[in-house]
PDB file of N, CA and C in Angstrom:
ATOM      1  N   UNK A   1      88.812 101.991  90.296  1.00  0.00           N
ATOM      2  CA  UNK A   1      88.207 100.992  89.459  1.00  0.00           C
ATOM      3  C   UNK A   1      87.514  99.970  90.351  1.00  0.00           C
ATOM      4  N   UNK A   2      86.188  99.611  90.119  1.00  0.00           N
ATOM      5  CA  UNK A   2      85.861  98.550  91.029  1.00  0.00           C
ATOM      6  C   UNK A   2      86.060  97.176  90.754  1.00  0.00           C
ATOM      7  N   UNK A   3      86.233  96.647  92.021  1.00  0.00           N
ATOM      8  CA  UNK A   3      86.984  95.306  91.780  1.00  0.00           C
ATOM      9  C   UNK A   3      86.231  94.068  92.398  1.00  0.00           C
ATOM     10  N   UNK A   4      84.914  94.752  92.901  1.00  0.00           N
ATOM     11  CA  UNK A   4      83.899  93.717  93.652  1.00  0.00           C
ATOM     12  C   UNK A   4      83.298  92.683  92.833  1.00  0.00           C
ATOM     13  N   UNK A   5      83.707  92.425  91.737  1.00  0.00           N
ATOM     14  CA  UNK A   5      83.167  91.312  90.831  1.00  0.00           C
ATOM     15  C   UNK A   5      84.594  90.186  91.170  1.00  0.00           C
ATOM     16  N   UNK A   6      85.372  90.732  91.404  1.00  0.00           N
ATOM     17  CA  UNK A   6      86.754  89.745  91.615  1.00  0.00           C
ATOM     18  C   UNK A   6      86.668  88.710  92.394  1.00  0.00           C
ATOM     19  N   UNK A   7      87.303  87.610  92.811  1.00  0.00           N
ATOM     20  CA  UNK A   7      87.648  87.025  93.802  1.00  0.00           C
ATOM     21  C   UNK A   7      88.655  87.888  94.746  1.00  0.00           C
ATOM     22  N   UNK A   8      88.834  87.039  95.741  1.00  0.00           N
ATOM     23  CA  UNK A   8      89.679  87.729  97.284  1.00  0.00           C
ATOM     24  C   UNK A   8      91.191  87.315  96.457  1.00  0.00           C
ATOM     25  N   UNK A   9      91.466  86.644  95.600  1.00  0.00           N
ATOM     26  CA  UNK A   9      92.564  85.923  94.965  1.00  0.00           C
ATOM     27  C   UNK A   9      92.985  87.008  94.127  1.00  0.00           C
ATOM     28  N   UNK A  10      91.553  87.195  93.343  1.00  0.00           N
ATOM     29  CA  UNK A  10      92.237  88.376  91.915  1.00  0.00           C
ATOM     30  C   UNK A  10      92.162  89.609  92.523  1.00  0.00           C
ATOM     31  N   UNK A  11      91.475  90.172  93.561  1.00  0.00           N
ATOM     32  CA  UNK A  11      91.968  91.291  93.874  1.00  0.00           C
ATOM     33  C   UNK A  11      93.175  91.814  94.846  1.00  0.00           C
ATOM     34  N   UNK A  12      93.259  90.291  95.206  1.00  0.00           N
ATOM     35  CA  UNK A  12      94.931  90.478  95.463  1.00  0.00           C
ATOM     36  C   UNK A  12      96.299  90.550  94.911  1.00  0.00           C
ATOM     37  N   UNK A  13      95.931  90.166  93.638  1.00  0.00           N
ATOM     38  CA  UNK A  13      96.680  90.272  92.461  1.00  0.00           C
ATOM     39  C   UNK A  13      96.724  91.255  91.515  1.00  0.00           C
ATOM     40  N   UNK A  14      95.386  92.142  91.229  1.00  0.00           N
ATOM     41  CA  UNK A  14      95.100  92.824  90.594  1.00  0.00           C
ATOM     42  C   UNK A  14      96.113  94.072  90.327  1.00  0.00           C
ATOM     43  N   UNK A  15      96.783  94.476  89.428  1.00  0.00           N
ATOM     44  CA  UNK A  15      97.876  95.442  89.425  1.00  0.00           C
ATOM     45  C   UNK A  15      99.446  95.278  89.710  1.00  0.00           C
ATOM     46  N   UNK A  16      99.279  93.964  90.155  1.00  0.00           N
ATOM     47  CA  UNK A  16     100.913  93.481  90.588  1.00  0.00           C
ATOM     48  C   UNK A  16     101.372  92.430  89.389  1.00  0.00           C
ATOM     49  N   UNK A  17     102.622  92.384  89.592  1.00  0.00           N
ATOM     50  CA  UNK A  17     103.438  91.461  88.569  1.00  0.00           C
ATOM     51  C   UNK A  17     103.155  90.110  90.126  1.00  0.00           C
ATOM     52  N   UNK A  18     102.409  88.945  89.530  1.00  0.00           N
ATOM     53  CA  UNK A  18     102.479  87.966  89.818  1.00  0.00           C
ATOM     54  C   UNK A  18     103.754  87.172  89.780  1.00  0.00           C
ATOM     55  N   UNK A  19     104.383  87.072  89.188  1.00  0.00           N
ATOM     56  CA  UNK A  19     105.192  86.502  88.436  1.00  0.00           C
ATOM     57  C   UNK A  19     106.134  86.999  86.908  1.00  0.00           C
ATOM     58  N   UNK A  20     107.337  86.773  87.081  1.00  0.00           N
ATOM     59  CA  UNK A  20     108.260  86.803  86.399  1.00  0.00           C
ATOM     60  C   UNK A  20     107.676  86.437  84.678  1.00  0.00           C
ATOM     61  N   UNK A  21     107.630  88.107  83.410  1.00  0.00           N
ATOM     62  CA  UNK A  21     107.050  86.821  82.770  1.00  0.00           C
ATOM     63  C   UNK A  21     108.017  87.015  81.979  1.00  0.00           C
ATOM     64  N   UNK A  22     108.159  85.693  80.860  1.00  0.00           N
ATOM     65  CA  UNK A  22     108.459  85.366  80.098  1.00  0.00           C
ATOM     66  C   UNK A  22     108.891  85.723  78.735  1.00  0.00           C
ATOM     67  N   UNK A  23     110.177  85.108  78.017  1.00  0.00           N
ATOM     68  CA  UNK A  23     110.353  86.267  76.637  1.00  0.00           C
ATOM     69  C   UNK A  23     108.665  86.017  75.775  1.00  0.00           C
ATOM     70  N   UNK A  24     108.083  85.741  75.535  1.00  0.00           N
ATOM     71  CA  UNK A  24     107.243  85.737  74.759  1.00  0.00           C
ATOM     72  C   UNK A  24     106.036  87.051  75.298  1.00  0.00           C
ATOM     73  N   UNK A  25     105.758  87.185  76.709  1.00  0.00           N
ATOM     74  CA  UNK A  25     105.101  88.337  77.157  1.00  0.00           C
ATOM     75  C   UNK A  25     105.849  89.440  77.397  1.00  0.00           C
ATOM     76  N   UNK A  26     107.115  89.501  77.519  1.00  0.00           N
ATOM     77  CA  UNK A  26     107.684  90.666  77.879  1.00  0.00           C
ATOM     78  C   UNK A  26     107.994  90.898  75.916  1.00  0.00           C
ATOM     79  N   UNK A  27     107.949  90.348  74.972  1.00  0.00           N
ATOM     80  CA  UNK A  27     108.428  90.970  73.697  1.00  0.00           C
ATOM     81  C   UNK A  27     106.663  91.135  73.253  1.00  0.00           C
ATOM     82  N   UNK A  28     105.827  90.710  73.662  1.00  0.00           N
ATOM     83  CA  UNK A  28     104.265  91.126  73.118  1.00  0.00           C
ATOM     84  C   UNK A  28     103.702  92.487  74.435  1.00  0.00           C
ATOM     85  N   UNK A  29     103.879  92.481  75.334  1.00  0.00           N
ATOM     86  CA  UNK A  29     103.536  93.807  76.183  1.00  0.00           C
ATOM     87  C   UNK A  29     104.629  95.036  75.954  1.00  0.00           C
ATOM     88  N   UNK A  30     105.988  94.453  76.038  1.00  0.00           N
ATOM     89  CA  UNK A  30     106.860  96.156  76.282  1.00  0.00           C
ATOM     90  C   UNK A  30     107.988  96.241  75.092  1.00  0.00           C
ATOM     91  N   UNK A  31     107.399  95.417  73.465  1.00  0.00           N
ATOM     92  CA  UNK A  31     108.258  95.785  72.764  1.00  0.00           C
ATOM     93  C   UNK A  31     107.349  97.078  72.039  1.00  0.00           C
ATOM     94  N   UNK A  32     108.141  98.047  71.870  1.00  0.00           N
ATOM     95  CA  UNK A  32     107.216  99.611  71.366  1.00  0.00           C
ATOM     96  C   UNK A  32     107.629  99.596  69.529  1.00  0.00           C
ATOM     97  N   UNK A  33     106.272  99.569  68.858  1.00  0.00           N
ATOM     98  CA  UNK A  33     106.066 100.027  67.702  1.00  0.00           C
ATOM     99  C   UNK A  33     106.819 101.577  67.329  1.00  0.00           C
ATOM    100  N   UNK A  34     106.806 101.804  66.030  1.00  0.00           N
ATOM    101  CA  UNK A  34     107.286 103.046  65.997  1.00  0.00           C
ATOM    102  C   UNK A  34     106.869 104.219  66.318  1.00  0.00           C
ATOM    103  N   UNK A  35     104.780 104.153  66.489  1.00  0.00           N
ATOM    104  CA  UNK A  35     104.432 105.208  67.076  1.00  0.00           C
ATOM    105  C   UNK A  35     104.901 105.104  68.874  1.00  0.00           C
ATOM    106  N   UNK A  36     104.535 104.380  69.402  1.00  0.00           N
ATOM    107  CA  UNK A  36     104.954 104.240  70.811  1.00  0.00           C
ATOM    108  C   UNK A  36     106.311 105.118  70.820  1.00  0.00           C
ATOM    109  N   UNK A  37     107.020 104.390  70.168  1.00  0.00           N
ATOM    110  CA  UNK A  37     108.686 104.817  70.350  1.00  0.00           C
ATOM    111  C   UNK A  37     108.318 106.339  70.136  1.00  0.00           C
ATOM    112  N   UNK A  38     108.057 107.097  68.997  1.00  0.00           N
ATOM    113  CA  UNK A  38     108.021 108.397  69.029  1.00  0.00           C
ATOM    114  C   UNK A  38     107.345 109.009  70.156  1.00  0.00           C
ATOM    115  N   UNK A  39     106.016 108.482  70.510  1.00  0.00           N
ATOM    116  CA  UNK A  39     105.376 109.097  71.841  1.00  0.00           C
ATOM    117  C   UNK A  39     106.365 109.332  73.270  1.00  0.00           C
ATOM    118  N   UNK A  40     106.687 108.195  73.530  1.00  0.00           N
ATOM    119  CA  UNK A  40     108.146 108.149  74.283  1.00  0.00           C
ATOM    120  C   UNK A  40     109.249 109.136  74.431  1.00  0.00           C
ATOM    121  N   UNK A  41     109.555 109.107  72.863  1.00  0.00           N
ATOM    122  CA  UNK A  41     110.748 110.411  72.366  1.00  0.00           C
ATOM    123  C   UNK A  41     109.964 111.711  73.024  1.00  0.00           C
ATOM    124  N   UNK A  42     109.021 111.822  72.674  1.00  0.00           N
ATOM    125  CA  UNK A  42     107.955 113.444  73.205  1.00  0.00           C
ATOM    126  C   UNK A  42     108.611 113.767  74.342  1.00  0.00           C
ATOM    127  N   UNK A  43     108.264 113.051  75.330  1.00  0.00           N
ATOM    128  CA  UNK A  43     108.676 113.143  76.523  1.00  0.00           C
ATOM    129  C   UNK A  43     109.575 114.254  76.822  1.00  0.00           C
ATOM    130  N   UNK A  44     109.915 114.929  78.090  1.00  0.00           N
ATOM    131  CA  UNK A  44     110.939 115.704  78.396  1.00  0.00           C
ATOM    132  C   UNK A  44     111.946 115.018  79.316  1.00  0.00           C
ATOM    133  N   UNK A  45     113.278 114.543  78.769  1.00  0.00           N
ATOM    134  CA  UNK A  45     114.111 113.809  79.530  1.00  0.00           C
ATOM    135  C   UNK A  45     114.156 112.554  79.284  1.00  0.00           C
ATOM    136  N   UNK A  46     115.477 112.402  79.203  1.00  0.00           N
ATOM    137  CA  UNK A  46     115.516 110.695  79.272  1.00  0.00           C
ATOM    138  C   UNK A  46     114.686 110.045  80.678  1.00  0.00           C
ATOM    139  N   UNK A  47     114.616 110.073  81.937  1.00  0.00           N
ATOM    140  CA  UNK A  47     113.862 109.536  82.641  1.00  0.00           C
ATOM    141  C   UNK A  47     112.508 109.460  82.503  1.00  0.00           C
ATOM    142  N   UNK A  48     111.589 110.544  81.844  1.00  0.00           N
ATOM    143  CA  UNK A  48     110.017 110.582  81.445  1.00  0.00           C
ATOM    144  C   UNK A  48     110.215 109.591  80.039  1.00  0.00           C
ATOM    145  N   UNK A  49     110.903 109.460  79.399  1.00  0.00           N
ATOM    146  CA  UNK A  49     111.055 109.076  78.243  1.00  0.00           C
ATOM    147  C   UNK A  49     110.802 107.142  78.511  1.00  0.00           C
ATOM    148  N   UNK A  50     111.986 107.028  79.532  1.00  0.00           N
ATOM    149  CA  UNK A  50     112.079 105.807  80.068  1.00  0.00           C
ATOM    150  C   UNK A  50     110.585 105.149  80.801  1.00  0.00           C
ATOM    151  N   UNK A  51     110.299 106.434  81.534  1.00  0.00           N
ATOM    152  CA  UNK A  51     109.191 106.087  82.726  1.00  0.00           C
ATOM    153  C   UNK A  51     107.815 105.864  81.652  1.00  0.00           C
ATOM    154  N   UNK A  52     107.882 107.015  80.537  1.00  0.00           N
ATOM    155  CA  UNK A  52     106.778 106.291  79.692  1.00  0.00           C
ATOM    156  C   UNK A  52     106.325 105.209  78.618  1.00  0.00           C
ATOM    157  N   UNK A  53     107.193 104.839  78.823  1.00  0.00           N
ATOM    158  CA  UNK A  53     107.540 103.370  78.144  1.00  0.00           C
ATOM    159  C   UNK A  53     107.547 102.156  79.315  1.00  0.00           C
ATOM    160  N   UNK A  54     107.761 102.058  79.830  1.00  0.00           N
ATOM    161  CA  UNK A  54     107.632 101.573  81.138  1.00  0.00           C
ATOM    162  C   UNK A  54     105.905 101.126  81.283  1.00  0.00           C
ATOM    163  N   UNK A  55     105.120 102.079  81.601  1.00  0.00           N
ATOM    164  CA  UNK A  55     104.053 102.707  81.984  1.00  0.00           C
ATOM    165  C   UNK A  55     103.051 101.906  80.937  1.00  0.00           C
ATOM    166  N   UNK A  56     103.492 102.115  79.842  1.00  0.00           N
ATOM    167  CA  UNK A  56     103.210 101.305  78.561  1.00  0.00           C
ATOM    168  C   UNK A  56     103.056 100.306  78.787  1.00  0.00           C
ATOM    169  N   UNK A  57     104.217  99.729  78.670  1.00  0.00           N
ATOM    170  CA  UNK A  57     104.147  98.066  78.792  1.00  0.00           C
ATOM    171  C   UNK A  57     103.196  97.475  80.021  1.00  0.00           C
ATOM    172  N   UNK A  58     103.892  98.004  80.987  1.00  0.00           N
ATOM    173  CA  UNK A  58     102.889  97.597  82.254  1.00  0.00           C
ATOM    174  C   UNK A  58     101.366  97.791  82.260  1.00  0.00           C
ATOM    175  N   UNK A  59     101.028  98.578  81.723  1.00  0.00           N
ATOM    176  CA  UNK A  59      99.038  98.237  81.523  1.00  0.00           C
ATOM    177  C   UNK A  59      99.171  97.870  80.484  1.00  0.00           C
ATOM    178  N   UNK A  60      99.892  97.350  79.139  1.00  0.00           N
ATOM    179  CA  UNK A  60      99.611  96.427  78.280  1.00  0.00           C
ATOM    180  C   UNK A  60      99.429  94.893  78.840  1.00  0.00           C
ATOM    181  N   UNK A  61     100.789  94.367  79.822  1.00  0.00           N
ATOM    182  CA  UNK A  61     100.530  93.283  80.160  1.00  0.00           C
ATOM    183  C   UNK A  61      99.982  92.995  81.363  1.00  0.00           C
ATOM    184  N   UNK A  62     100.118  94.383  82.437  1.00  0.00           N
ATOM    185  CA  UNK A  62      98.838  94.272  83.752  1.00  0.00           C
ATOM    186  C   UNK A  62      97.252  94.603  83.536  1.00  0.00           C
ATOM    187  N   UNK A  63      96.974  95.052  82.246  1.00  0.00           N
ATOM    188  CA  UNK A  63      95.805  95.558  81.999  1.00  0.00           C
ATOM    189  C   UNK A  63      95.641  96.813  83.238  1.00  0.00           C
ATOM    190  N   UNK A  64      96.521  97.428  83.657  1.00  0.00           N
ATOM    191  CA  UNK A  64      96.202  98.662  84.384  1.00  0.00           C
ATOM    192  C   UNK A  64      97.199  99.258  84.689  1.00  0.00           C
ATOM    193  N   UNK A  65      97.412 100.681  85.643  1.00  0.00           N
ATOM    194  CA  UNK A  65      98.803 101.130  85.884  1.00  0.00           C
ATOM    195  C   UNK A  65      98.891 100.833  87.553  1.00  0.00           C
ATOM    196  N   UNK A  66     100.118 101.172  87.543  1.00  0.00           N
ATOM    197  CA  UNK A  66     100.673 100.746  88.978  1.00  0.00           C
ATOM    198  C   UNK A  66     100.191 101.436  89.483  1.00  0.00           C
ATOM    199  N   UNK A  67      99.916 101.478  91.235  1.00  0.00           N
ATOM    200  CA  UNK A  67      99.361 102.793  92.209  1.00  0.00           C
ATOM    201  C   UNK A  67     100.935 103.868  92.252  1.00  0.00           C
ATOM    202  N   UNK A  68     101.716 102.924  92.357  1.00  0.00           N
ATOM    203  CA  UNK A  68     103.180 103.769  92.400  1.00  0.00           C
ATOM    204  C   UNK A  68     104.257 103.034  91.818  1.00  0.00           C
ATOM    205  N   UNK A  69     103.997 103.692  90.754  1.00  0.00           N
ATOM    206  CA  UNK A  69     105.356 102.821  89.892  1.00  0.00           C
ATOM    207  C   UNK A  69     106.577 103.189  90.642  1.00  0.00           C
TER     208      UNK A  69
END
């Protein structure tokens, strides 16, 4: 993704948890609706199950995914 419109600030930030957030962002990014939840269930294994929910939340409230979750 290019990131040359950024500052040296936001592309140092870009993809990372800055900061610890808060009940109000952690219940609006990684609480899962009922389709989410079923997509989740799809999964094979409780760990893919976990990891895609996870995955979820984190580009809901990073706007992207981790390089290595």
């Amino acid at each position: 993704m290019p990131t040359n419109f950024l500052s040296e600030d936001q592309r140092r930030r870009f993809g990372r948890f800055a900061e610890d957030p808060d009940e109000g962002q952690l219940a609006g990014s990684f609480l899962l609706d009922q389709t989410a939840r079923r997509r989740a269930m799809a999964a094979k294994g409780a760990r893919n199950q976990i990891g895609w929910a996870v995955q979820l939340g984190t580009v809901r409230y990073l706007g992207t995914f981790l390089d290595n979750p």
